[in-house]
PDB file of N, CA and C in Angstrom:
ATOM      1  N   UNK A   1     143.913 100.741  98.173  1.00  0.00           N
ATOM      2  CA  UNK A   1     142.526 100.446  98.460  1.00  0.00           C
ATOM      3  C   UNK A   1     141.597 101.497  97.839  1.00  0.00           C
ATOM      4  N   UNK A   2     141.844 102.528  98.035  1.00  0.00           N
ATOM      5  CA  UNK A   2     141.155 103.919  97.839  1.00  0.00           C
ATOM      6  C   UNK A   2     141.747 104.808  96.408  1.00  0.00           C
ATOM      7  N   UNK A   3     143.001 103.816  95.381  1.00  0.00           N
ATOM      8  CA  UNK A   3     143.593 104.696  94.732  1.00  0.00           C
ATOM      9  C   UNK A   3     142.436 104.987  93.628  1.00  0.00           C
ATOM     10  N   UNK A   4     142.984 106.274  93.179  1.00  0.00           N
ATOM     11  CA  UNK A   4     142.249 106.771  92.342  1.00  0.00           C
ATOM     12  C   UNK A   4     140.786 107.609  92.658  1.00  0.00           C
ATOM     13  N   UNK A   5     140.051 107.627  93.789  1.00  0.00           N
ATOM     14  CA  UNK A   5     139.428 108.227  94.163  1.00  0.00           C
ATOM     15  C   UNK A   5     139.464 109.368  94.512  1.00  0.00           C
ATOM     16  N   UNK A   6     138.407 110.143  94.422  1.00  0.00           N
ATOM     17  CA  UNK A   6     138.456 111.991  94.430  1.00  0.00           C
ATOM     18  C   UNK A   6     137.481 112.064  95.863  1.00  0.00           C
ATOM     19  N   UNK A   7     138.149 113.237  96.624  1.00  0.00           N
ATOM     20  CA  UNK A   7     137.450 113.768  97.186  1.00  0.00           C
ATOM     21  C   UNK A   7     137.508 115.241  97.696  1.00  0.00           C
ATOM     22  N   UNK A   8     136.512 115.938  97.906  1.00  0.00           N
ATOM     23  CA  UNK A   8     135.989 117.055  97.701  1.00  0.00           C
ATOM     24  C   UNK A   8     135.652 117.903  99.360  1.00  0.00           C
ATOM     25  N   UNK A   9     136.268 118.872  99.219  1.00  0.00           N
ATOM     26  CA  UNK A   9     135.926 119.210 100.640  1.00  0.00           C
ATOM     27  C   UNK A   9     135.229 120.958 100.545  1.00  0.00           C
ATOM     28  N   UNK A  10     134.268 120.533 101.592  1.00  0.00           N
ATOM     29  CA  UNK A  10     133.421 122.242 101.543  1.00  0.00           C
ATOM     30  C   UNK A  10     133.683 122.648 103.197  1.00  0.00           C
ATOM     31  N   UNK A  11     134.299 123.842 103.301  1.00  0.00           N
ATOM     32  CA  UNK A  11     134.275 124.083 104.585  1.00  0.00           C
ATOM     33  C   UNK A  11     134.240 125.390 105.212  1.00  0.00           C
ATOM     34  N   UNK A  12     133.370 125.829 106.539  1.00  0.00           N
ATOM     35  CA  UNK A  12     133.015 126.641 107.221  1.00  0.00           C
ATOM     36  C   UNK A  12     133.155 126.949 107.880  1.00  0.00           C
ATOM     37  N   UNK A  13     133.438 128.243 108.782  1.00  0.00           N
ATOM     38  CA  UNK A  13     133.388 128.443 110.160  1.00  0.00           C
ATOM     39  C   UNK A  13     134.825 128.703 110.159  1.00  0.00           C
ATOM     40  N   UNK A  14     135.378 128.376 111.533  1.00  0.00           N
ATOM     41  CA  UNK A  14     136.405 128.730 112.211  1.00  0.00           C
ATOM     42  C   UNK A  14     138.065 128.536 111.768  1.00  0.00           C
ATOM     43  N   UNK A  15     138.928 129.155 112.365  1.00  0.00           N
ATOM     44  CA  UNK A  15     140.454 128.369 111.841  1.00  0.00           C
ATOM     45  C   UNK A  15     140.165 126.900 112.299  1.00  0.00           C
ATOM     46  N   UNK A  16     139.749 126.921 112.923  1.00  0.00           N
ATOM     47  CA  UNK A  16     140.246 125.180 113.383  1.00  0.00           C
ATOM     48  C   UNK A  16     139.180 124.174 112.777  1.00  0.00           C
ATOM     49  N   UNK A  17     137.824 124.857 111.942  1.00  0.00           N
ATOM     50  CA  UNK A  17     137.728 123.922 110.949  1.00  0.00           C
ATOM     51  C   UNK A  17     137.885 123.914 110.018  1.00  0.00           C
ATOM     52  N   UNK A  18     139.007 124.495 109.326  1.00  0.00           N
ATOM     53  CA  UNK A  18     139.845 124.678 108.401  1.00  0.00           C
ATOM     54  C   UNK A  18     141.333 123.210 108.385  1.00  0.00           C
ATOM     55  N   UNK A  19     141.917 123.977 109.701  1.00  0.00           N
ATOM     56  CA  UNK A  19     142.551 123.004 110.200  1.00  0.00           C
ATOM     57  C   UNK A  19     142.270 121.435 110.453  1.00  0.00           C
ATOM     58  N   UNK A  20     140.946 121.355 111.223  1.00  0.00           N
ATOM     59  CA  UNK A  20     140.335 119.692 110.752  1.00  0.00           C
ATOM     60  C   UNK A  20     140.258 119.062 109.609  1.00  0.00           C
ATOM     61  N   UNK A  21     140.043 120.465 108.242  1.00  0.00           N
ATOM     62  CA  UNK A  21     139.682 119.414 107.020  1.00  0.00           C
ATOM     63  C   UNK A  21     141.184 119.273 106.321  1.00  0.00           C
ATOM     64  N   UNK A  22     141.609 120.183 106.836  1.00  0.00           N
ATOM     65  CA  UNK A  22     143.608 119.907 106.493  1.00  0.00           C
ATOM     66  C   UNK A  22     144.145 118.616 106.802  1.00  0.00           C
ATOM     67  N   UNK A  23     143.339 118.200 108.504  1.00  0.00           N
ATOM     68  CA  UNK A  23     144.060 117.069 108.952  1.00  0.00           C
ATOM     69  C   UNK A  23     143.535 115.838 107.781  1.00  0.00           C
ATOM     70  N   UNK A  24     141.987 116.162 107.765  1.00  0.00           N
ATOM     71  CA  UNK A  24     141.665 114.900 107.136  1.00  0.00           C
ATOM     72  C   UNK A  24     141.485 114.695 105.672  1.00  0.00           C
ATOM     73  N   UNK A  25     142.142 115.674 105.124  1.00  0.00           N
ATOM     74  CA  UNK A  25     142.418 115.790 103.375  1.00  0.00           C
ATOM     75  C   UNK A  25     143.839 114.936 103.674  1.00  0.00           C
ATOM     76  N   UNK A  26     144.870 115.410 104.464  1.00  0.00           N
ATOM     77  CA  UNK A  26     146.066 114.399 104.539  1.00  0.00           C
ATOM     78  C   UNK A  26     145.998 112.982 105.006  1.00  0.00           C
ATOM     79  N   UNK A  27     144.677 112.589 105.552  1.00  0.00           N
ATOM     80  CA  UNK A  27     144.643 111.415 105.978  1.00  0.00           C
ATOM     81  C   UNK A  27     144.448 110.364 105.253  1.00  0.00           C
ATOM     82  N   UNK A  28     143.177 111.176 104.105  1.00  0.00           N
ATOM     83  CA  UNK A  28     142.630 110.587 102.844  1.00  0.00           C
ATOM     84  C   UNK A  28     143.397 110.307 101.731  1.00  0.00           C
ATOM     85  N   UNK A  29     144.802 111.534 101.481  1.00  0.00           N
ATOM     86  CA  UNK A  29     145.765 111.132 100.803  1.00  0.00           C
ATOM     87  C   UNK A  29     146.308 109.978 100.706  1.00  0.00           C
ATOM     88  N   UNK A  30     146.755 109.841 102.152  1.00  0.00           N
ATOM     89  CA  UNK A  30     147.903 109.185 102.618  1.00  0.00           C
ATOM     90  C   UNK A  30     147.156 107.539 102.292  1.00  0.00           C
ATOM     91  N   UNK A  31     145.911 107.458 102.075  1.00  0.00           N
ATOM     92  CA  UNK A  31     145.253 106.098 101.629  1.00  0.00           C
ATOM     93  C   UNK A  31     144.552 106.014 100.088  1.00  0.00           C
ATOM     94  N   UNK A  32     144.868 106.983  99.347  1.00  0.00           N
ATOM     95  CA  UNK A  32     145.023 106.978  97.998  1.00  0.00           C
ATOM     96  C   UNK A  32     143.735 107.983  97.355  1.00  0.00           C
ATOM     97  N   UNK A  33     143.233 108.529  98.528  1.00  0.00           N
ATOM     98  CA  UNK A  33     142.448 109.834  97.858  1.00  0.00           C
ATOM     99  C   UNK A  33     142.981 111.193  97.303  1.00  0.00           C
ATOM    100  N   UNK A  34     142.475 111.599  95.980  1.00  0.00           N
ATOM    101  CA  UNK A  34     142.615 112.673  95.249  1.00  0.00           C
ATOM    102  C   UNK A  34     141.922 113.879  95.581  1.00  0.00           C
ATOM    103  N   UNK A  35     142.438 114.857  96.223  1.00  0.00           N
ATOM    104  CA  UNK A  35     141.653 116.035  96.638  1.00  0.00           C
ATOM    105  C   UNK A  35     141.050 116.514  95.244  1.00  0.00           C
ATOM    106  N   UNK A  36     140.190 117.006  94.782  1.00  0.00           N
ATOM    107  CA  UNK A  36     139.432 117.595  94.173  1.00  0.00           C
ATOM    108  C   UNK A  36     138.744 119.000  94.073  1.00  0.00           C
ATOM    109  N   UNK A  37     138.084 119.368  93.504  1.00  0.00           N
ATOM    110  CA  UNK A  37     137.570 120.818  93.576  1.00  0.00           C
ATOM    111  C   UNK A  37     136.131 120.455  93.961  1.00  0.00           C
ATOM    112  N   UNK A  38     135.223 120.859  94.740  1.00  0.00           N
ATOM    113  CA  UNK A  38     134.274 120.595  95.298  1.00  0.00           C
ATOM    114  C   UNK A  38     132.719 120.479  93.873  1.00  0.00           C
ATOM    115  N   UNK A  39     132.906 121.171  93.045  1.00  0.00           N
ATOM    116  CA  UNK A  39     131.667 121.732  92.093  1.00  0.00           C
ATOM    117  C   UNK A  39     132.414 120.643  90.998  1.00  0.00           C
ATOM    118  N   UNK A  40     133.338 120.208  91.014  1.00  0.00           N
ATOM    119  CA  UNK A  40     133.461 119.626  90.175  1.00  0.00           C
ATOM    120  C   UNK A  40     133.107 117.684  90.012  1.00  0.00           C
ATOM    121  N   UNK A  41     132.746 117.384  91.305  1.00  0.00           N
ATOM    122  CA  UNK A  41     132.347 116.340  91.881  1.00  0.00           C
ATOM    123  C   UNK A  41     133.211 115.192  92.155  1.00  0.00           C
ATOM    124  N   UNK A  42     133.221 114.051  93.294  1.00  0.00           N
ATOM    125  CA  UNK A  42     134.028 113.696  93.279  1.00  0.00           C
ATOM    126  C   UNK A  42     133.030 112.209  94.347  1.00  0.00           C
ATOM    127  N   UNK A  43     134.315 111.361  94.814  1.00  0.00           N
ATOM    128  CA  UNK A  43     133.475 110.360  95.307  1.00  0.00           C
ATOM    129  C   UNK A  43     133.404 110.090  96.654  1.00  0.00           C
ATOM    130  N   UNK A  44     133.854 111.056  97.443  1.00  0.00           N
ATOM    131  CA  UNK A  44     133.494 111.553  98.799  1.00  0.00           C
ATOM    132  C   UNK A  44     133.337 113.116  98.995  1.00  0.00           C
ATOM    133  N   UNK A  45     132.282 113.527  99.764  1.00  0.00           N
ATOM    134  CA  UNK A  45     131.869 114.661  99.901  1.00  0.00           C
ATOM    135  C   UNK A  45     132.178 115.024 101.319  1.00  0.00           C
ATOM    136  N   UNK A  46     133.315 115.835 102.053  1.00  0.00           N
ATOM    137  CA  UNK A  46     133.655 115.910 103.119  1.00  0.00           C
ATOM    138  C   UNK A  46     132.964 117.740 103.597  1.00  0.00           C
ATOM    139  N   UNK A  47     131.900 117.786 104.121  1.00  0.00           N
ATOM    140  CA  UNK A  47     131.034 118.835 104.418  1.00  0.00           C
ATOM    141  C   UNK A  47     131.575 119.269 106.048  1.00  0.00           C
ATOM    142  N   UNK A  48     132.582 120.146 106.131  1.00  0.00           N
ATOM    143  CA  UNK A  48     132.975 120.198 107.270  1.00  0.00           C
ATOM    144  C   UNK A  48     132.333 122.051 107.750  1.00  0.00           C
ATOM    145  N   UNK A  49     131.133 122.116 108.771  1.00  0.00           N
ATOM    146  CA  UNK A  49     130.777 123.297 109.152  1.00  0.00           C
ATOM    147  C   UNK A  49     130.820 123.612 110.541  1.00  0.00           C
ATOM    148  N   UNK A  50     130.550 124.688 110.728  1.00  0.00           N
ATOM    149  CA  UNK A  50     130.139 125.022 112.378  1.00  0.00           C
ATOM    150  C   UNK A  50     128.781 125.608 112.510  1.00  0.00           C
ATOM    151  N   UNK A  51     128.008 125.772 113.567  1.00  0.00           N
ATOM    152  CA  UNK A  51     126.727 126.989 114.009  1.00  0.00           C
ATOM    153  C   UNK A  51     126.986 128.083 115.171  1.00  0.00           C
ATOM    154  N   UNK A  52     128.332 128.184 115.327  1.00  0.00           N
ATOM    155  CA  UNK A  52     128.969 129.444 116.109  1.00  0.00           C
ATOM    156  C   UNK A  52     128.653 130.306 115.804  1.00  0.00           C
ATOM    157  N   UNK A  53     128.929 130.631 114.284  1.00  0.00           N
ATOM    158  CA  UNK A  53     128.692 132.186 113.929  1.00  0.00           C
ATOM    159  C   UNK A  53     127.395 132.054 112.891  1.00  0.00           C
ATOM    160  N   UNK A  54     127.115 133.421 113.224  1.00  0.00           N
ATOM    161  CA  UNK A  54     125.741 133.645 112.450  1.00  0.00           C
ATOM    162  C   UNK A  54     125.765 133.223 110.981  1.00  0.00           C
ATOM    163  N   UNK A  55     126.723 133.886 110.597  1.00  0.00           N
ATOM    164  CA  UNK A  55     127.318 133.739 108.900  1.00  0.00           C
ATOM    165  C   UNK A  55     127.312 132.676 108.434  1.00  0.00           C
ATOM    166  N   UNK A  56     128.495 131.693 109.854  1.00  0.00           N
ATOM    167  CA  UNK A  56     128.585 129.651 109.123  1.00  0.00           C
ATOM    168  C   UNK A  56     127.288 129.355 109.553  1.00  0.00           C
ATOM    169  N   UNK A  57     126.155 129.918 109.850  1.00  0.00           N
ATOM    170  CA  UNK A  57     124.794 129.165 110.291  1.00  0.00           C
ATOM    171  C   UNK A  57     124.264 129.160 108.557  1.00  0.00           C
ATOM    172  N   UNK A  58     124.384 130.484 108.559  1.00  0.00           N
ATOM    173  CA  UNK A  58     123.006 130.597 107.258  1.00  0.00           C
ATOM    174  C   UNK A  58     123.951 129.989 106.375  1.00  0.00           C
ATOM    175  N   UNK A  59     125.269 130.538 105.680  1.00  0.00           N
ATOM    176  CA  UNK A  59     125.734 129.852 104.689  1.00  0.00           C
ATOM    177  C   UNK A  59     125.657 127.980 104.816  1.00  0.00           C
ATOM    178  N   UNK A  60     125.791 127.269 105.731  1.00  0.00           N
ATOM    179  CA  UNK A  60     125.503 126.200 105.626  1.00  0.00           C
ATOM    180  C   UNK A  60     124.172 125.438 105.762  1.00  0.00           C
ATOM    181  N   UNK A  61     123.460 126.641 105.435  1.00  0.00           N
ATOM    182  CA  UNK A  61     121.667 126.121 105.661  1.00  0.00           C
ATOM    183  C   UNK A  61     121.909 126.008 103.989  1.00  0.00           C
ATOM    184  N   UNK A  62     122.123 126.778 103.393  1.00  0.00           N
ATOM    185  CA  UNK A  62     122.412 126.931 101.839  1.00  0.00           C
ATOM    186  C   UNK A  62     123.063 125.847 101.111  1.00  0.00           C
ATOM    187  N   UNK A  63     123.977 124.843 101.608  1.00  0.00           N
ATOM    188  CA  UNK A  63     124.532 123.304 101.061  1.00  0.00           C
ATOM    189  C   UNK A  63     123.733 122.756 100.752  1.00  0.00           C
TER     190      UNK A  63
END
C-alpha cells in the first residue's frame, strides 16, 4: 500500500520519545515505509517532541 514511500523522523525530549518514534518507524516499515534522513525530505514528516524540558521547549519552537 505504502511501498516505496519515505519517511522522516525529527525527535525531542525524553528516552521515551525516542522510544515512541522507534515504535512507530517499525510500524511504518512493517507497511512499506522507507525511513529516511529528515533534511533530505521525504513523504511523511513524523515531528515527535516534548515541553518538559526547557531545552525540548525552545529547540522545538525552532521546527
Amino acid at each position: 500500500m505504502f511501498e516505496d514511500k519515505k519517511v522522516a523522523f525529527y525527535t525531542l525530549g525524553c528516552k521515551l520519545n525516542f522510544s515512541e518514534s522507534s515504535t512507530i518507524a517499525r510500524q511504518l516499515n512493517e507497511i512499506g515505509f522507507i525511513r529516511n534522513d529528515f533534511n533530505l525530505g521525504a513523504d511523511l514528516f513524523v515531528i515527535n517532541t516534548c515541553s518538559v524540558t526547557e531545552n525540548a521547549n525552545k529547540e522545538c519552537r525552532r521546527i
